[in-house]
Protein backbone atom coordinates (compact mmCIF):
# COMPACT_ATOMS: atom_id res chain seq x y z
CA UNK A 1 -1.56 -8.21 6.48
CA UNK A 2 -2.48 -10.46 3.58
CA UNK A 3 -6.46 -9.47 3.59
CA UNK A 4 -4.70 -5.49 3.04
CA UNK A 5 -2.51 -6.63 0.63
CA UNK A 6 -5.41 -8.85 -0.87
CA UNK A 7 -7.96 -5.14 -0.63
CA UNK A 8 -5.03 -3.45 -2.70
CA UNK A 9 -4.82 -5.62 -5.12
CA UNK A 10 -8.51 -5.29 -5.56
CA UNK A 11 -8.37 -1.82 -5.29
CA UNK A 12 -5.49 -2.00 -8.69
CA UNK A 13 -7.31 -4.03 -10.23
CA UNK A 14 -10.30 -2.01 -10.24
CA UNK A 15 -8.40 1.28 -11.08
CA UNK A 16 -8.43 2.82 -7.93
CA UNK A 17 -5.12 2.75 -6.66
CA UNK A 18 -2.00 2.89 -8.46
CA UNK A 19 1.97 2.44 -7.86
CA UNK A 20 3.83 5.84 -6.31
CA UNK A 21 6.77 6.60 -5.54
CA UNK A 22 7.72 9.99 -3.96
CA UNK A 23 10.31 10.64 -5.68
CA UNK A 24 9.84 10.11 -9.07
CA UNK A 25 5.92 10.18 -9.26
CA UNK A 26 3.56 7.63 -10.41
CA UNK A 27 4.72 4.78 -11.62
CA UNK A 28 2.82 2.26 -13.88
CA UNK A 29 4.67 -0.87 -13.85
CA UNK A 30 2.55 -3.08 -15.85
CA UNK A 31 2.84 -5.85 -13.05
CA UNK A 32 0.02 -7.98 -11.85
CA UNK A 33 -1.72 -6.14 -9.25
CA UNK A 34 -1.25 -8.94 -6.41
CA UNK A 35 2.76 -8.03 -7.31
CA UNK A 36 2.17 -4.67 -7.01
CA UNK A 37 0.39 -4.95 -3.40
CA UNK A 38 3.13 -7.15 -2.32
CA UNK A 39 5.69 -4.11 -3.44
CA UNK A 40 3.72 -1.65 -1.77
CA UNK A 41 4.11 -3.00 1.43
CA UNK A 42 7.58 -4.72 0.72
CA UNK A 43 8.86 -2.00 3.69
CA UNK A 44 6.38 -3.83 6.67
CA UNK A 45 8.16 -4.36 9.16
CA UNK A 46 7.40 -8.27 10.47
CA UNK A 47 10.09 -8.59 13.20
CA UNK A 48 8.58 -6.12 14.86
CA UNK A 49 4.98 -7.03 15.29
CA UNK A 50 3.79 -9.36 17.45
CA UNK A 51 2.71 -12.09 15.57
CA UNK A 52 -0.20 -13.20 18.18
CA UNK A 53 -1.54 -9.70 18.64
CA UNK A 54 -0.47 -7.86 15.74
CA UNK A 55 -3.85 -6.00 15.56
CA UNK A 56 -2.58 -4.44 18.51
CA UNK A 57 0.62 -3.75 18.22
CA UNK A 58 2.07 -0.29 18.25
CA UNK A 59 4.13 -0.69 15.40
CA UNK A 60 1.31 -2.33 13.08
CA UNK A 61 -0.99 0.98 13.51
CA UNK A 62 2.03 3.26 13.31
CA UNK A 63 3.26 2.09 10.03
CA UNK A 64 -0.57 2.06 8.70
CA UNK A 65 -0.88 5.59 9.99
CA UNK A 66 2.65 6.91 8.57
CA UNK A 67 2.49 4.82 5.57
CA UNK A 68 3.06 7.79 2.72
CA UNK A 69 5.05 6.41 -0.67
CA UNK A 70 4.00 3.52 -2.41
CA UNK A 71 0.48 4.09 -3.55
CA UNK A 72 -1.41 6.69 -4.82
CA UNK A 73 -5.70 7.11 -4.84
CA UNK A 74 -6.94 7.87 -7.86
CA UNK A 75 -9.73 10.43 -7.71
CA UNK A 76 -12.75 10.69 -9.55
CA UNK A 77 -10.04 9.52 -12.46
CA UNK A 78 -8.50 12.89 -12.78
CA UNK A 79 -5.51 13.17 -10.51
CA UNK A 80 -3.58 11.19 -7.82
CA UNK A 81 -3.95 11.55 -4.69
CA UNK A 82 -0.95 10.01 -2.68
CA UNK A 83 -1.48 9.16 1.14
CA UNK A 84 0.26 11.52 3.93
């Protein structure tokens, strides 16, 4: 989980991901992108996944899979493209 939340931060940094929520749209926080990442996947659920075969795990791919608010792509820097 931390090299993801390590490739999202690089992926803020370098502009191609940004904060989104479904509800109210992109948001632009202003936080450093390693806080960011860490908000994005605030929701992981870590009780559930086994913690010696978590690349395995059921619930680890699901929530990847279904993961839809949060972040958005940003494509060919004209318009967001959120996940889902």
């Amino acid at each position: 989980m931390n090299d993801l939340i390590s490739f999202f931060e690089y992926a803020i940094r370098n502009n191609n991901v940004v904060e989104w929520y479904k509800e109210k749209g992109a948001v632009f926080s202003g936080d450093d992108p390693i806080v960011v990442a860490r908000r994005i996947f605030s929701d992981f659920p870590y009780d559930l996944v086994d913690k010696d075969n978590w690349r395995r795990s059921d619930y680890f791919c699901s929530y990847l899979l279904s993961k839809s608010d949060g972040y958005a792509s940003i494509v060919e820097g004209t318009h967001l493209f959120p996940p889902g």
